[in-house]
Protein backbone atom coordinates (compact mmCIF):
# COMPACT_ATOMS: atom_id res chain seq x y z
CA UNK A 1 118.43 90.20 74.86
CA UNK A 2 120.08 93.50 74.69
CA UNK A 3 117.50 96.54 72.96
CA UNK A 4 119.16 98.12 70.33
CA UNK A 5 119.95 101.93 70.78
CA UNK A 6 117.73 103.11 67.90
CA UNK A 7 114.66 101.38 69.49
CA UNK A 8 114.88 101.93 72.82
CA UNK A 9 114.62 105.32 71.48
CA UNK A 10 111.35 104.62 69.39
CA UNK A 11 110.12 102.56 72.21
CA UNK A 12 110.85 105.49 74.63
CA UNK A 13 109.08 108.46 72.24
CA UNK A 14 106.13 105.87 72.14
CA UNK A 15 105.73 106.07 75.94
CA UNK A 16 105.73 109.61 76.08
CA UNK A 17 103.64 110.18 73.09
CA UNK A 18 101.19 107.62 74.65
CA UNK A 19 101.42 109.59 77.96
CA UNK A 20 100.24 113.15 75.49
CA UNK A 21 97.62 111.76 74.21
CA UNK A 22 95.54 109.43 76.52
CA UNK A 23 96.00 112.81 79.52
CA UNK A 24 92.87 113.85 79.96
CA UNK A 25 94.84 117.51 79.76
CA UNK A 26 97.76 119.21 78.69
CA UNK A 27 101.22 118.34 80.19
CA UNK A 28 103.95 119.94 81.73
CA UNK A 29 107.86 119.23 80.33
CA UNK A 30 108.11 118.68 85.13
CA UNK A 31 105.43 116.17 85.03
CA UNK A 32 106.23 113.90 81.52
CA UNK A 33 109.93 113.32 82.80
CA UNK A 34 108.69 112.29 86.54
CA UNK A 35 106.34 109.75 85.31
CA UNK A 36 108.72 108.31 82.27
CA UNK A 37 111.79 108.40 85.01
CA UNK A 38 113.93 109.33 81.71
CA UNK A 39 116.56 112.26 81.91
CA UNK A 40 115.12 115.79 81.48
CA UNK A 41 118.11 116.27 78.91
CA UNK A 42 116.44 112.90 76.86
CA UNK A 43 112.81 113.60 77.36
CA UNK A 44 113.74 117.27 75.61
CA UNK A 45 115.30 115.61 72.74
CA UNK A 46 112.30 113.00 72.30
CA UNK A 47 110.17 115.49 72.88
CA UNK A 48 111.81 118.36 69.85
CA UNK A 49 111.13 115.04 67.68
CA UNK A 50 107.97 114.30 68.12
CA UNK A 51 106.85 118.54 67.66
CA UNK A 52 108.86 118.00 64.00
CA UNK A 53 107.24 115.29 62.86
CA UNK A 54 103.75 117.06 63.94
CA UNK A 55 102.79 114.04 66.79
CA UNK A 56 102.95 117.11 69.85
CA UNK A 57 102.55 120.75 70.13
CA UNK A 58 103.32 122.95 72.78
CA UNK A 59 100.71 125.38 73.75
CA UNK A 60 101.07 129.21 74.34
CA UNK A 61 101.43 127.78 78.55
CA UNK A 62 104.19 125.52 77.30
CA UNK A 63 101.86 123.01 77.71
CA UNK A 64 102.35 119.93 75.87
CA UNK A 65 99.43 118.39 73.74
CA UNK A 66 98.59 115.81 70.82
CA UNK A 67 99.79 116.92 67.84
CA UNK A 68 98.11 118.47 64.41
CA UNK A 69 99.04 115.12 62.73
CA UNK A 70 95.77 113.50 64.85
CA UNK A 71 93.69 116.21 63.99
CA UNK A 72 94.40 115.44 60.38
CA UNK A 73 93.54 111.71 61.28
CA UNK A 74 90.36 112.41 63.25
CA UNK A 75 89.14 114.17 59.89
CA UNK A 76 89.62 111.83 57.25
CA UNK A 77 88.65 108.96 59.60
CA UNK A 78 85.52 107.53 61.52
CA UNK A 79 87.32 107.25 64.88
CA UNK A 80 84.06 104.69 66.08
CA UNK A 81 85.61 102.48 63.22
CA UNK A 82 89.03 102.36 65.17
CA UNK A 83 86.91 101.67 68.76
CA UNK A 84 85.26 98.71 67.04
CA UNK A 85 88.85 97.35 65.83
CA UNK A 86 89.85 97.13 69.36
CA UNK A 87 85.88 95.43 70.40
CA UNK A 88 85.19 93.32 67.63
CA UNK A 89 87.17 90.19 69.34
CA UNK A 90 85.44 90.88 72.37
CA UNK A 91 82.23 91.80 71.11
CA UNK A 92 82.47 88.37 68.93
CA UNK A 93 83.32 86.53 72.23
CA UNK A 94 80.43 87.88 73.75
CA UNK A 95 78.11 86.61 71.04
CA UNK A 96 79.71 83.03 71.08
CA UNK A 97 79.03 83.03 74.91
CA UNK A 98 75.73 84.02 75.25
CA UNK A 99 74.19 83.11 72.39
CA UNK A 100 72.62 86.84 72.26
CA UNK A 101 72.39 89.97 70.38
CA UNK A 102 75.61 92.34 71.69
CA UNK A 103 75.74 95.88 70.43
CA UNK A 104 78.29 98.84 70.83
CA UNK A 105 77.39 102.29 71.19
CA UNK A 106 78.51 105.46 71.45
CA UNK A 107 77.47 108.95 72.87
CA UNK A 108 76.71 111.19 69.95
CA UNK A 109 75.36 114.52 71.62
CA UNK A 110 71.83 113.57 73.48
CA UNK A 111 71.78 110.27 71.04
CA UNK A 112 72.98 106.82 71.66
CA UNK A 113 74.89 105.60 68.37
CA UNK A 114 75.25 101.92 67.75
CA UNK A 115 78.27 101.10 65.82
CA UNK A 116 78.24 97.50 65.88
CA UNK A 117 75.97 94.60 66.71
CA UNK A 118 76.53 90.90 66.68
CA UNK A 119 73.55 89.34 65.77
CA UNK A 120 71.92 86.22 68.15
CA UNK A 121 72.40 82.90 67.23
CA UNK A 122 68.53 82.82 67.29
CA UNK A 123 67.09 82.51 63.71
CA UNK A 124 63.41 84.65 64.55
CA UNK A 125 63.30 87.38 66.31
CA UNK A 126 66.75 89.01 65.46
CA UNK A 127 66.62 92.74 65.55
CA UNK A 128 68.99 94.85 63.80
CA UNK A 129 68.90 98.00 66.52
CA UNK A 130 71.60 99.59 64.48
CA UNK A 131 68.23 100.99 62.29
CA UNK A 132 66.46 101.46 65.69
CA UNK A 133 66.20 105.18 67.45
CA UNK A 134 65.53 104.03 71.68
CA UNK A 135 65.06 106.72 74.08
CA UNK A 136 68.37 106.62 75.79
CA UNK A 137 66.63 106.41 78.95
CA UNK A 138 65.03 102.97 78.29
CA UNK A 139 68.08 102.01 77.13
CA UNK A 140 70.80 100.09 78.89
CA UNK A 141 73.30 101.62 76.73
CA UNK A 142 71.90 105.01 77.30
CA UNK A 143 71.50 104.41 81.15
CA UNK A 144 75.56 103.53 81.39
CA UNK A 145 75.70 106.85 79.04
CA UNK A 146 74.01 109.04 81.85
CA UNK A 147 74.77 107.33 84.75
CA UNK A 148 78.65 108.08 83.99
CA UNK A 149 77.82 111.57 82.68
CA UNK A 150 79.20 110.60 79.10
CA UNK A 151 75.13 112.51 78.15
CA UNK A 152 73.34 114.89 80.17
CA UNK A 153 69.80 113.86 81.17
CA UNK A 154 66.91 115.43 79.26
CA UNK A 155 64.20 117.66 80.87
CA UNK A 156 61.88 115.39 79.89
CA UNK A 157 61.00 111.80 79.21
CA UNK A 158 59.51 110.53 76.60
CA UNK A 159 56.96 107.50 76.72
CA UNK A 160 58.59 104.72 75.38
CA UNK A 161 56.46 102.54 72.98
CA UNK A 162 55.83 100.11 75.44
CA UNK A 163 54.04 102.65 77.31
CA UNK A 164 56.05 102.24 80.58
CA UNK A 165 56.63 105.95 81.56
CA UNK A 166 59.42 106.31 84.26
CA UNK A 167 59.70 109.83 86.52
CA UNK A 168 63.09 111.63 86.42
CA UNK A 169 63.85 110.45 90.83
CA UNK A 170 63.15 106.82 89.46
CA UNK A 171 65.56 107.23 86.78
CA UNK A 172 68.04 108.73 88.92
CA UNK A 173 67.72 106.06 91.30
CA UNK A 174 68.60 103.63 88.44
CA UNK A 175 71.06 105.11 87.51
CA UNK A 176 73.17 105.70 90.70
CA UNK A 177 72.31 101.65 91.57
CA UNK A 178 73.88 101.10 87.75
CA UNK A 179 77.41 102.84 88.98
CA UNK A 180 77.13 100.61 92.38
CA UNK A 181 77.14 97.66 90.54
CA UNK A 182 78.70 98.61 87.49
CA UNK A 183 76.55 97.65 84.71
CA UNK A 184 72.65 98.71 83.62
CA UNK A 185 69.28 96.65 83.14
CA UNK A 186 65.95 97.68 81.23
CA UNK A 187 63.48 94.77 81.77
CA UNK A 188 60.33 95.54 79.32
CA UNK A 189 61.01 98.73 79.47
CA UNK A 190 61.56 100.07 75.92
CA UNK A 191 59.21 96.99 74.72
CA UNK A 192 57.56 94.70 76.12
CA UNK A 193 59.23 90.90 76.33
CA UNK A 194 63.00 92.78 76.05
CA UNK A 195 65.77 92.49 78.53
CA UNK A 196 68.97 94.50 77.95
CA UNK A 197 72.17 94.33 80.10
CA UNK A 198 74.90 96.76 79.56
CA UNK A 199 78.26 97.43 80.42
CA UNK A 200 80.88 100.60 79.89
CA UNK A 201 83.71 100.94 78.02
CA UNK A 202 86.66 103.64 79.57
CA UNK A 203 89.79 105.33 78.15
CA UNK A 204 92.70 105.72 79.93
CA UNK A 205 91.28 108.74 82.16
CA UNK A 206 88.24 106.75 83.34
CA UNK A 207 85.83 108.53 81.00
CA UNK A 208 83.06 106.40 79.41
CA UNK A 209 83.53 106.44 75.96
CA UNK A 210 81.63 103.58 74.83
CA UNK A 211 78.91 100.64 76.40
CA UNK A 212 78.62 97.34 75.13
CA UNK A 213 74.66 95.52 75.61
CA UNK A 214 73.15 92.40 75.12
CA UNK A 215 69.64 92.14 74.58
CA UNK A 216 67.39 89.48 74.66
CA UNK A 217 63.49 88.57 75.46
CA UNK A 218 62.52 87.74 78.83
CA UNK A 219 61.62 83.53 77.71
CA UNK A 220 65.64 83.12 77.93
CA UNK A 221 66.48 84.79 80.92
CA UNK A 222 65.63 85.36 84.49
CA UNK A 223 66.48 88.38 86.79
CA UNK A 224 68.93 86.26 88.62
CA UNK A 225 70.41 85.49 85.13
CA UNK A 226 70.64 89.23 84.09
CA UNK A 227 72.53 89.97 87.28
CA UNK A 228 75.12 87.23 86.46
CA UNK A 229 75.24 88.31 82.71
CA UNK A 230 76.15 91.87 84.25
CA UNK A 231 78.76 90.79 86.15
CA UNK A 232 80.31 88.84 83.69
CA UNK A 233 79.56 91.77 80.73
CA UNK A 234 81.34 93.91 83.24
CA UNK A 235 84.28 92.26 83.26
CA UNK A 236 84.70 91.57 79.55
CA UNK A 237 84.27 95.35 78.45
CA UNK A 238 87.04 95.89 81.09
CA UNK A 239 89.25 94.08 79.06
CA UNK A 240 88.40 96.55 76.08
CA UNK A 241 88.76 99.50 78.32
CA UNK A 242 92.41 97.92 78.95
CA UNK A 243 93.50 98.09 75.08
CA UNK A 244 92.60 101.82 75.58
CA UNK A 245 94.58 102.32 77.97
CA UNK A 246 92.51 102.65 81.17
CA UNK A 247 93.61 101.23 84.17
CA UNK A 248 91.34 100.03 87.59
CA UNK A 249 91.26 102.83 89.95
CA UNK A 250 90.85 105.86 87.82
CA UNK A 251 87.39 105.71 86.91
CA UNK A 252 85.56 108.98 86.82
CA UNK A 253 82.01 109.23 88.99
């Protein structure tokens, strides 16, 4: 089937205003015509579009960067509500599979904010941890959060109230085995009788933006269990990572 002029055009702009905003920097006029392959002549003209209609700005370098029009999105919207859009079918999946509690986060500062949780299929014991301050540290959401340098480690730890203190070389030690395998554990940790797995969520750039958990108490699952669950939560909050954009091989340390 033969594109039509008029959107090949819109499908072209789209590229390169995809390209502006998911760089983890500015861009130069050079670089955004040798990755889109287009004409430098038709990449200016796209380009002198997408400034008047307030999607790009060039910078005082000449730099090319997202436009004020986002900024004017960002304010009057809660941009976790547009991450959970793109989870929820995943997140949802998750909770069919495993029969578990699954929760998104997000790094707010030193705090871990959940956004979203999909409660277990369990009818006692269901916690609603979006009402729940953890110590990121005895977190697996908070552990993916510093082990991927999305949050800078405190000077100090705090004694979780499970009473399980943990120095700052044991943490670190966690933390660099979470980016060898990809995804965190806390086993009693943060209480006592809790397991939580959790997995992180990239944009295009690599940068962890997001982790997606599932919690549950040690009677349903066995070591050898979390280590398959991490695996296999790995591999589904790739496929979120994907809608964003990110692609495997670019992941930040």
């Amino acid at each position: 089937m033969t594109v039509p002029a008029g959107s090949q055009a819109v499908d072209r702009a789209a590229a390169l205003l995809a390209i502006i905003v998911e760089s983890g920097e500015p861009r130069t006029f050079t670089s955004l015509v040798d990755e889109l392959g287009l004409a430098k002549s038709t990449t200016s003209r796209l380009l002198h579009a997408l400034e008047r209609n307030r999607l790009v700005r060039r910078d005082r370098a000449g730099l090319f960067r997202p436009g004020p029009l986002f900024a004017v999105y960002a304010a009057q919207h809660d941009t976790s509500q547009d991450l959970l859009d793109v989870a929820q079918a995943t997140l949802d999946e998750i909770g069919e599979r495993t029969g578990e509690t699954v929760n998104l986060a997000v790094p707010r500062g030193e705090e871990v904010v959940q956004v979203a949780q999909v409660d277990a299929s369990y009818l006692l014991g269901v916690t609603n941890w979006l009402d729940v301050s953890v110590p990121p540290h005895c977190s697996a959401l908070g552990k993916i959060f510093y082990a991927y340098q999305a949050m800078s480690l405190p000077d100090e730890l705090s004694v979780p109230p499970s009473g399980r203190s943990m120095s700052r070389r044991e943490l670190e030690a966690d933390l660099a085995e979470t980016v060898r395998r990809g995804w965190a554990l806390t086993w009693e940790e943060f209480e006592e009788g809790l397991v939580a797995v959790a997995a992180p969520v990239r944009t295009r750039d690599g940068s962890v933006v997001a982790a997606v958990s599932v919690s549950c108490p040690t009677t349903r699952i066995t070591k050898a269990d979390a280590a398959r669950l991490g695996e296999q939560l790995t591999s589904e909050t790739l496929a979120i990572s994907r809608q964003l954009g990110y692609r495997s091989g670019k992941a930040k340390p």
